[in-house]
N, C-alpha and C. Protein backbone atom coordinates (compact mmCIF):
# COMPACT_ATOMS: atom_id res chain seq x y z
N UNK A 1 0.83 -1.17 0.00
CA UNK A 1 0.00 0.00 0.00
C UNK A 1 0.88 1.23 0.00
N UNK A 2 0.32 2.25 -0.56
CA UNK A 2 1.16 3.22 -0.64
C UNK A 2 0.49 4.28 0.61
N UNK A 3 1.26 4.94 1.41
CA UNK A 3 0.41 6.08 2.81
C UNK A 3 1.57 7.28 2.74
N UNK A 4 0.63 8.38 2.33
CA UNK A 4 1.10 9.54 2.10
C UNK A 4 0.46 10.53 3.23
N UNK A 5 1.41 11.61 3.29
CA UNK A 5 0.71 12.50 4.31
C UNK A 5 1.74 12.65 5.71
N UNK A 6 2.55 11.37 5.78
CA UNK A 6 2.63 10.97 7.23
C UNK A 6 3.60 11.90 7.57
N UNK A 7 3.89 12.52 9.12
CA UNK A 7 4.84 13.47 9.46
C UNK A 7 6.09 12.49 9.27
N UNK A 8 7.04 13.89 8.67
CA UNK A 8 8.49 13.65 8.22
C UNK A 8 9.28 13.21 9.32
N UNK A 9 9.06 12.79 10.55
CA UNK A 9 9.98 12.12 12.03
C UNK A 9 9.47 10.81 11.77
N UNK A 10 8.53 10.18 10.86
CA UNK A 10 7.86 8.68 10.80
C UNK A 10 8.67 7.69 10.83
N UNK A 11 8.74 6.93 11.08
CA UNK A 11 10.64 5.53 11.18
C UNK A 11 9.71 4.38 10.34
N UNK A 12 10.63 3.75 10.11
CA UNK A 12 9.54 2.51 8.96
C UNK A 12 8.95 2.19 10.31
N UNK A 13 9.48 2.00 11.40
CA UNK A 13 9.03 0.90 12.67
C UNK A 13 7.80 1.50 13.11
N UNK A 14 7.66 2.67 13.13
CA UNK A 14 6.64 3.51 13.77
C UNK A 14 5.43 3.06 12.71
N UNK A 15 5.61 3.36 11.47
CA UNK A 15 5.12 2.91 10.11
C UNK A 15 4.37 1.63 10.76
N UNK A 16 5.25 0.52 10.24
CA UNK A 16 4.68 -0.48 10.52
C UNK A 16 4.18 -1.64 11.99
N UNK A 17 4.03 -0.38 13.00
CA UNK A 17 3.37 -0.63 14.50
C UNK A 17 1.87 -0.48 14.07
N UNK A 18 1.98 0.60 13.20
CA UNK A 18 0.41 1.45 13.17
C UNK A 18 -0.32 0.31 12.33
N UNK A 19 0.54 -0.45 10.82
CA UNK A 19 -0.36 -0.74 10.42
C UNK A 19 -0.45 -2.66 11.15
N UNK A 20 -0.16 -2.92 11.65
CA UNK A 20 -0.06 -4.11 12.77
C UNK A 20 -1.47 -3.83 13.28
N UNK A 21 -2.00 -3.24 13.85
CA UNK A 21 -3.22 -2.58 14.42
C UNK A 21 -4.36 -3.69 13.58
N UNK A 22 -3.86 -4.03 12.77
CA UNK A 22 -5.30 -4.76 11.61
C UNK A 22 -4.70 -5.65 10.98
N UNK A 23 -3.51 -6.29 10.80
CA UNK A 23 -2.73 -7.36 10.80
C UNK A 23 -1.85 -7.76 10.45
N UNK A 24 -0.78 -8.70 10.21
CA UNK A 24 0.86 -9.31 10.06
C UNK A 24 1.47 -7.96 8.79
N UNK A 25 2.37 -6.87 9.46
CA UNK A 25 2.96 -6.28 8.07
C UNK A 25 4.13 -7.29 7.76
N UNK A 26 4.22 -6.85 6.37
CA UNK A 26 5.48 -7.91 5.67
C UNK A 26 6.94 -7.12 5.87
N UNK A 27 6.41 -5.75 5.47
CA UNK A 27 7.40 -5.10 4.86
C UNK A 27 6.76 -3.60 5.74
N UNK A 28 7.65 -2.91 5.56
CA UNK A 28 7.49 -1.06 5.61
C UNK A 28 8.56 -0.47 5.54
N UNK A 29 8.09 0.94 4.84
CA UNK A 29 9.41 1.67 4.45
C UNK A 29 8.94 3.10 4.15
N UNK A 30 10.03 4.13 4.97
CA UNK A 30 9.52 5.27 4.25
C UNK A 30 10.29 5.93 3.62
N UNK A 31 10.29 6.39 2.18
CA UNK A 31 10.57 7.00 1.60
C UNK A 31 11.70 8.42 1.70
N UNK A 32 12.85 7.97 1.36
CA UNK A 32 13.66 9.44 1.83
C UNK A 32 14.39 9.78 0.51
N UNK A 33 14.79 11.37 0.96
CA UNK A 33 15.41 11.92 -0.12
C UNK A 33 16.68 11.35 -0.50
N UNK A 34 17.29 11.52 -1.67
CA UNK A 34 18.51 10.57 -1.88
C UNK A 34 20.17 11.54 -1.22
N UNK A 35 19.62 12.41 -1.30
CA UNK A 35 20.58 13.77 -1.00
C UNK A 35 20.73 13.91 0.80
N UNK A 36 19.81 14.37 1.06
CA UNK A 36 19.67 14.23 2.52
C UNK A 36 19.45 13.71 3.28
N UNK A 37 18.55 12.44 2.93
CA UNK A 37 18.02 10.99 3.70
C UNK A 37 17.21 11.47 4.62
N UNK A 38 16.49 13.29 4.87
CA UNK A 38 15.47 12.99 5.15
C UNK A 38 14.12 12.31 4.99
N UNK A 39 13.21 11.79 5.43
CA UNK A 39 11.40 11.60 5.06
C UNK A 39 11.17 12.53 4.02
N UNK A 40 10.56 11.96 2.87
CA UNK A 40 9.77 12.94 1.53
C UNK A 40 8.33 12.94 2.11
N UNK A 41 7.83 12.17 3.53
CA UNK A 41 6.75 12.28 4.05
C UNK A 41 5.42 11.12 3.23
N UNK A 42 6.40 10.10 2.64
CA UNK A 42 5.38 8.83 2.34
C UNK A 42 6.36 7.49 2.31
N UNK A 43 5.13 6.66 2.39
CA UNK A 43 6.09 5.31 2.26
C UNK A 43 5.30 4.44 2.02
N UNK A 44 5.88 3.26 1.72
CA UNK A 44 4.92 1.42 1.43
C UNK A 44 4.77 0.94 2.76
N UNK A 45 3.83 0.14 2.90
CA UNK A 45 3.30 -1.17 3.47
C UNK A 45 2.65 -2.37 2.95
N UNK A 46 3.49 -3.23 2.99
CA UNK A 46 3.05 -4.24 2.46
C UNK A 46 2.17 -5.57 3.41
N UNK A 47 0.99 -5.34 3.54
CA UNK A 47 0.42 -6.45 4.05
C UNK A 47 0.73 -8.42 4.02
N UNK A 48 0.11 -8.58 4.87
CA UNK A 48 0.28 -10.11 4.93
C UNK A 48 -0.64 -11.28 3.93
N UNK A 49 -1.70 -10.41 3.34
CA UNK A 49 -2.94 -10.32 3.11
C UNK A 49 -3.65 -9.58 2.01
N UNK A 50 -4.33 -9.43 1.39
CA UNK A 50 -5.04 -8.88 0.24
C UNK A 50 -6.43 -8.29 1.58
N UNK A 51 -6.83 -9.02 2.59
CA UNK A 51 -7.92 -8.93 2.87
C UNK A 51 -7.31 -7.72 4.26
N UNK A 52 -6.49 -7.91 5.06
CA UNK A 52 -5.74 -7.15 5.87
C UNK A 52 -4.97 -5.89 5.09
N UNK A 53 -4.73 -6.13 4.01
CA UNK A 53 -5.06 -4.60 3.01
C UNK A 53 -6.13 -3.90 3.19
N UNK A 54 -7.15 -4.19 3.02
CA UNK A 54 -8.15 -3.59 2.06
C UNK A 54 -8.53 -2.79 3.52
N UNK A 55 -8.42 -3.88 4.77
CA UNK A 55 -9.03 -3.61 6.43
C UNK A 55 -7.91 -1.92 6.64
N UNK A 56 -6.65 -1.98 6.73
CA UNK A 56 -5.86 -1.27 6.93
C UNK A 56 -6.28 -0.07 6.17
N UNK A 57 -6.81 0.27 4.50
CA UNK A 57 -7.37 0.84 3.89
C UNK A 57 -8.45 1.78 4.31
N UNK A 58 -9.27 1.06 5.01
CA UNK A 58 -10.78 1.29 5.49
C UNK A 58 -10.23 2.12 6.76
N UNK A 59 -9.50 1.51 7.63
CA UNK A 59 -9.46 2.06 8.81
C UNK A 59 -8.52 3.00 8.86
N UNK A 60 -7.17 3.46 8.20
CA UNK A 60 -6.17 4.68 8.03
C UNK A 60 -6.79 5.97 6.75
N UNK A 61 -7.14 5.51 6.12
CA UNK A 61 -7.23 6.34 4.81
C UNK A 61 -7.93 7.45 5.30
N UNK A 62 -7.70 8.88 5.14
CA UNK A 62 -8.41 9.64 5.47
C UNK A 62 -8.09 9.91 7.10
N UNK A 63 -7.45 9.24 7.61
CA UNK A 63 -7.49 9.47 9.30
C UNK A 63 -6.19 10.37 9.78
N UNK A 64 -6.07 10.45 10.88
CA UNK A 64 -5.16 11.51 11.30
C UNK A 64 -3.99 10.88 11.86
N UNK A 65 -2.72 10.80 11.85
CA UNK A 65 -1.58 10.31 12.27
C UNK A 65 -0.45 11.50 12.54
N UNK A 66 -0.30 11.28 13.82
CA UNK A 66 0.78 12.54 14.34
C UNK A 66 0.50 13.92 14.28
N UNK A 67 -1.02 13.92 14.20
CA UNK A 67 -1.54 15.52 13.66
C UNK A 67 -1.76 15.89 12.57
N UNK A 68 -1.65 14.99 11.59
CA UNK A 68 -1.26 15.32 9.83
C UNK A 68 -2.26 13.94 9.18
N UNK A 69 -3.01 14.56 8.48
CA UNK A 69 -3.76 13.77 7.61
C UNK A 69 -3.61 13.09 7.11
N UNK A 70 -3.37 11.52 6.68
CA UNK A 70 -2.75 10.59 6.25
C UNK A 70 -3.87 10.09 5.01
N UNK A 71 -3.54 9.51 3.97
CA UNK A 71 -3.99 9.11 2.70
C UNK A 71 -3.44 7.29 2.76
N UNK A 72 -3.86 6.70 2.46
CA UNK A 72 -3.28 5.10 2.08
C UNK A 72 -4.50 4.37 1.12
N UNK A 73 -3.83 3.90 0.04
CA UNK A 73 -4.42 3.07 -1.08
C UNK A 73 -3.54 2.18 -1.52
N UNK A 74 -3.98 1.19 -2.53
CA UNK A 74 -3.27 -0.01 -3.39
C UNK A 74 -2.14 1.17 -4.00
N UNK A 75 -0.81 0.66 -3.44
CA UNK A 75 0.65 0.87 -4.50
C UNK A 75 -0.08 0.68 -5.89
N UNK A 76 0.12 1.16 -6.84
CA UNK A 76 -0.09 1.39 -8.53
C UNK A 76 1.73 1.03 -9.03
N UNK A 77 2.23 0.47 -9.49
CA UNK A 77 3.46 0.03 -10.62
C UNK A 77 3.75 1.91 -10.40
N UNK A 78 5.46 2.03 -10.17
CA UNK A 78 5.91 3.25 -11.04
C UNK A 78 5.64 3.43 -12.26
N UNK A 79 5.38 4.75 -13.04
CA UNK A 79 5.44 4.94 -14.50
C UNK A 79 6.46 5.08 -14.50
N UNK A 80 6.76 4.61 -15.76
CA UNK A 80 8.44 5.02 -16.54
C UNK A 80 7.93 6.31 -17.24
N UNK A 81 9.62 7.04 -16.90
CA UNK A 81 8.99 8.46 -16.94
C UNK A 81 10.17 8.62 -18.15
N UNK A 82 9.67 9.47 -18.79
CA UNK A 82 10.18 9.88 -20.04
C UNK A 82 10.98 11.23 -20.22
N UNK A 83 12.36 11.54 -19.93
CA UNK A 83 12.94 12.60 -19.84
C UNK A 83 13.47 13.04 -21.05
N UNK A 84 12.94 12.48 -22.12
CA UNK A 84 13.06 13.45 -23.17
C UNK A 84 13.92 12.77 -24.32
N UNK A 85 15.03 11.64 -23.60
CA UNK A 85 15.36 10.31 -24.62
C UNK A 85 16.73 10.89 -24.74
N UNK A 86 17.11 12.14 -24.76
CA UNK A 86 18.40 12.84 -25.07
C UNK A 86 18.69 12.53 -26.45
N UNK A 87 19.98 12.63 -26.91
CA UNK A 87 20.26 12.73 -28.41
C UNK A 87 20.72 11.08 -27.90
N UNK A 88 21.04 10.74 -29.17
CA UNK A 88 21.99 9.46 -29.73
C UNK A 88 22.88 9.84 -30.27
N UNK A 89 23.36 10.41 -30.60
CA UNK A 89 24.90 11.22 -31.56
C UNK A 89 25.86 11.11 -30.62
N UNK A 90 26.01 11.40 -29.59
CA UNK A 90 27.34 11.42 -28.59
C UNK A 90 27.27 12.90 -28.26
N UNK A 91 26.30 14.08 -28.54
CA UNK A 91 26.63 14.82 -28.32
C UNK A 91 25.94 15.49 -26.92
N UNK A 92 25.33 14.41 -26.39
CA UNK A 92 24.37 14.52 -25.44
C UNK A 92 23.52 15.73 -25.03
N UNK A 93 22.56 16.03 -23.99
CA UNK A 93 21.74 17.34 -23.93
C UNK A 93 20.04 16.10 -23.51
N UNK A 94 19.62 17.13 -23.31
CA UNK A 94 18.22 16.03 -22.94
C UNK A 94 16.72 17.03 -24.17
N UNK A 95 17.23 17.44 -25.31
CA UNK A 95 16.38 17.88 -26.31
C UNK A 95 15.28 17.04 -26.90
N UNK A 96 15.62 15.67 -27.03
CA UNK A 96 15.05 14.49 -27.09
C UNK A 96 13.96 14.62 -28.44
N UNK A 97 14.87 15.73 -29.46
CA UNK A 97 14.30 15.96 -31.01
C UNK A 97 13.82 17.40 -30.86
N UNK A 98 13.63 17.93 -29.72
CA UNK A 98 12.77 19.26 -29.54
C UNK A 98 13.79 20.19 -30.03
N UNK A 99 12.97 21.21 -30.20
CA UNK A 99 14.09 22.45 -30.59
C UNK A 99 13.23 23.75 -29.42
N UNK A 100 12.78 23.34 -28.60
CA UNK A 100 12.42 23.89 -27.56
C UNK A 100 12.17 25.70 -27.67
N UNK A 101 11.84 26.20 -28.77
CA UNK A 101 11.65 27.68 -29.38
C UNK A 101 12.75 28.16 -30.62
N UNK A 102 13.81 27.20 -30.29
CA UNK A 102 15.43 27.86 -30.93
C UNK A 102 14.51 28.12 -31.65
N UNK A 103 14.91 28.64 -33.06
CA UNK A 103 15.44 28.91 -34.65
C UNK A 103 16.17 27.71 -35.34
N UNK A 104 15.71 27.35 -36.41
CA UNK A 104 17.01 26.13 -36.90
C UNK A 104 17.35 27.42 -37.94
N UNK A 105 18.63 26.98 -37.71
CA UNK A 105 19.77 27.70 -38.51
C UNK A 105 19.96 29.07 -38.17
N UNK A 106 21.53 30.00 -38.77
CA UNK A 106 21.84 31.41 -38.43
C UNK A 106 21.53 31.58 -36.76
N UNK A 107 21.73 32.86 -36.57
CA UNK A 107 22.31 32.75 -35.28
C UNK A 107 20.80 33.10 -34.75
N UNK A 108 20.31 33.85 -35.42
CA UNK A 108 18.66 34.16 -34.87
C UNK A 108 18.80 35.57 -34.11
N UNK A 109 17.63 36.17 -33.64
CA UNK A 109 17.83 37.85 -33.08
C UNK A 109 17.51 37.68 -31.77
N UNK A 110 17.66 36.23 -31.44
CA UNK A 110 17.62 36.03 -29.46
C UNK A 110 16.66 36.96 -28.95
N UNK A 111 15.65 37.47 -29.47
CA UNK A 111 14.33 38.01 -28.81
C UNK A 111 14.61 40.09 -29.13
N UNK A 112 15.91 40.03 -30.17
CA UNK A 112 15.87 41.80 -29.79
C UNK A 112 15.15 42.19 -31.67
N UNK A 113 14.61 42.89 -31.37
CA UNK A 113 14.33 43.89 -32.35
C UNK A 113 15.14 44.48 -33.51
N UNK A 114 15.73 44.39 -34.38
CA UNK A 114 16.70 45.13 -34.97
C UNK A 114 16.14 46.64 -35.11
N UNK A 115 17.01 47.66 -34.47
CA UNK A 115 16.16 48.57 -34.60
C UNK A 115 17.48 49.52 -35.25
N UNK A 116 17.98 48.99 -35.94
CA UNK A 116 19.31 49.81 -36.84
C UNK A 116 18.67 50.28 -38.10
N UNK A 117 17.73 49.73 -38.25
CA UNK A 117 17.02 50.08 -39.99
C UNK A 117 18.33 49.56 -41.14
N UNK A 118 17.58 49.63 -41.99
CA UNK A 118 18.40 48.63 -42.95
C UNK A 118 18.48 47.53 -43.32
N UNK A 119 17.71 46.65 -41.96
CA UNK A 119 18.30 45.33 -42.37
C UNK A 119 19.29 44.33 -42.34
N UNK A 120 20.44 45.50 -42.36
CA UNK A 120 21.87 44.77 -41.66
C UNK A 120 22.04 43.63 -40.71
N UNK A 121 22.64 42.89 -41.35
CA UNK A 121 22.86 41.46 -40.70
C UNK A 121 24.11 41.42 -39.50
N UNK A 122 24.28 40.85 -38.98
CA UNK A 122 25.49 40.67 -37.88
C UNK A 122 26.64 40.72 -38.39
């Protein structure tokens, strides 16, 4: 199950005391930053059970934990997330085919006005 919401001091252990309350956890874990290893303030629980899921569901979701509103539903698969594919050339960049406003080709007037009259090129 995935439980969001929970205050950022949460320990997996604390985690998985609460969801014990309704029956055997397998697993628990909360979620930290990779940089600081604080709490991102969610984590998994994995039940013993499909049916001690659904109970844990009913009885946390929506309820209050440590003062802070807590959310818990069925984990959903990560999406694979799509950052854009980068080039294949070796010349790397994360453009991933976009030309993100550029100009193709010449150097372009980078947003100024030519205000020389004439026409005159660079």
């Amino acid at each position: 199950m995935f439980v969001a919401g929970l205050p950022f001091s949460t320990t997996s252990e604390e985690l998985k005391s609460l969801f014990e309350q309704v029956g055997v956890v397998v697993s628990s874990n909360i979620i930290t930053d990779r940089e600081t290893g604080k709490s991102r303030g969610f984590g998994f629980v994995e039940m013993e059970t499909p049916e001690a899921a659904n109970e844990a569901i009913t009885k946390f979701n929506d309820s209050e934990y440590g003062g802070r509103k807590i959310v818990v539903n069925i984990a959903k698969p990560q999406e694979k997330r799509d950052f854009g594919g980068g080039r294949n050339d070796g010349r790397g960049g994360f453009s991933g085919g976009k030309n993100f406003g550029r100009r193709e080709g010449g150097r372009g007037s980078f947003g100024r006005s030519d205000s020389r009259g004439g026409g005159s090129k660079w």
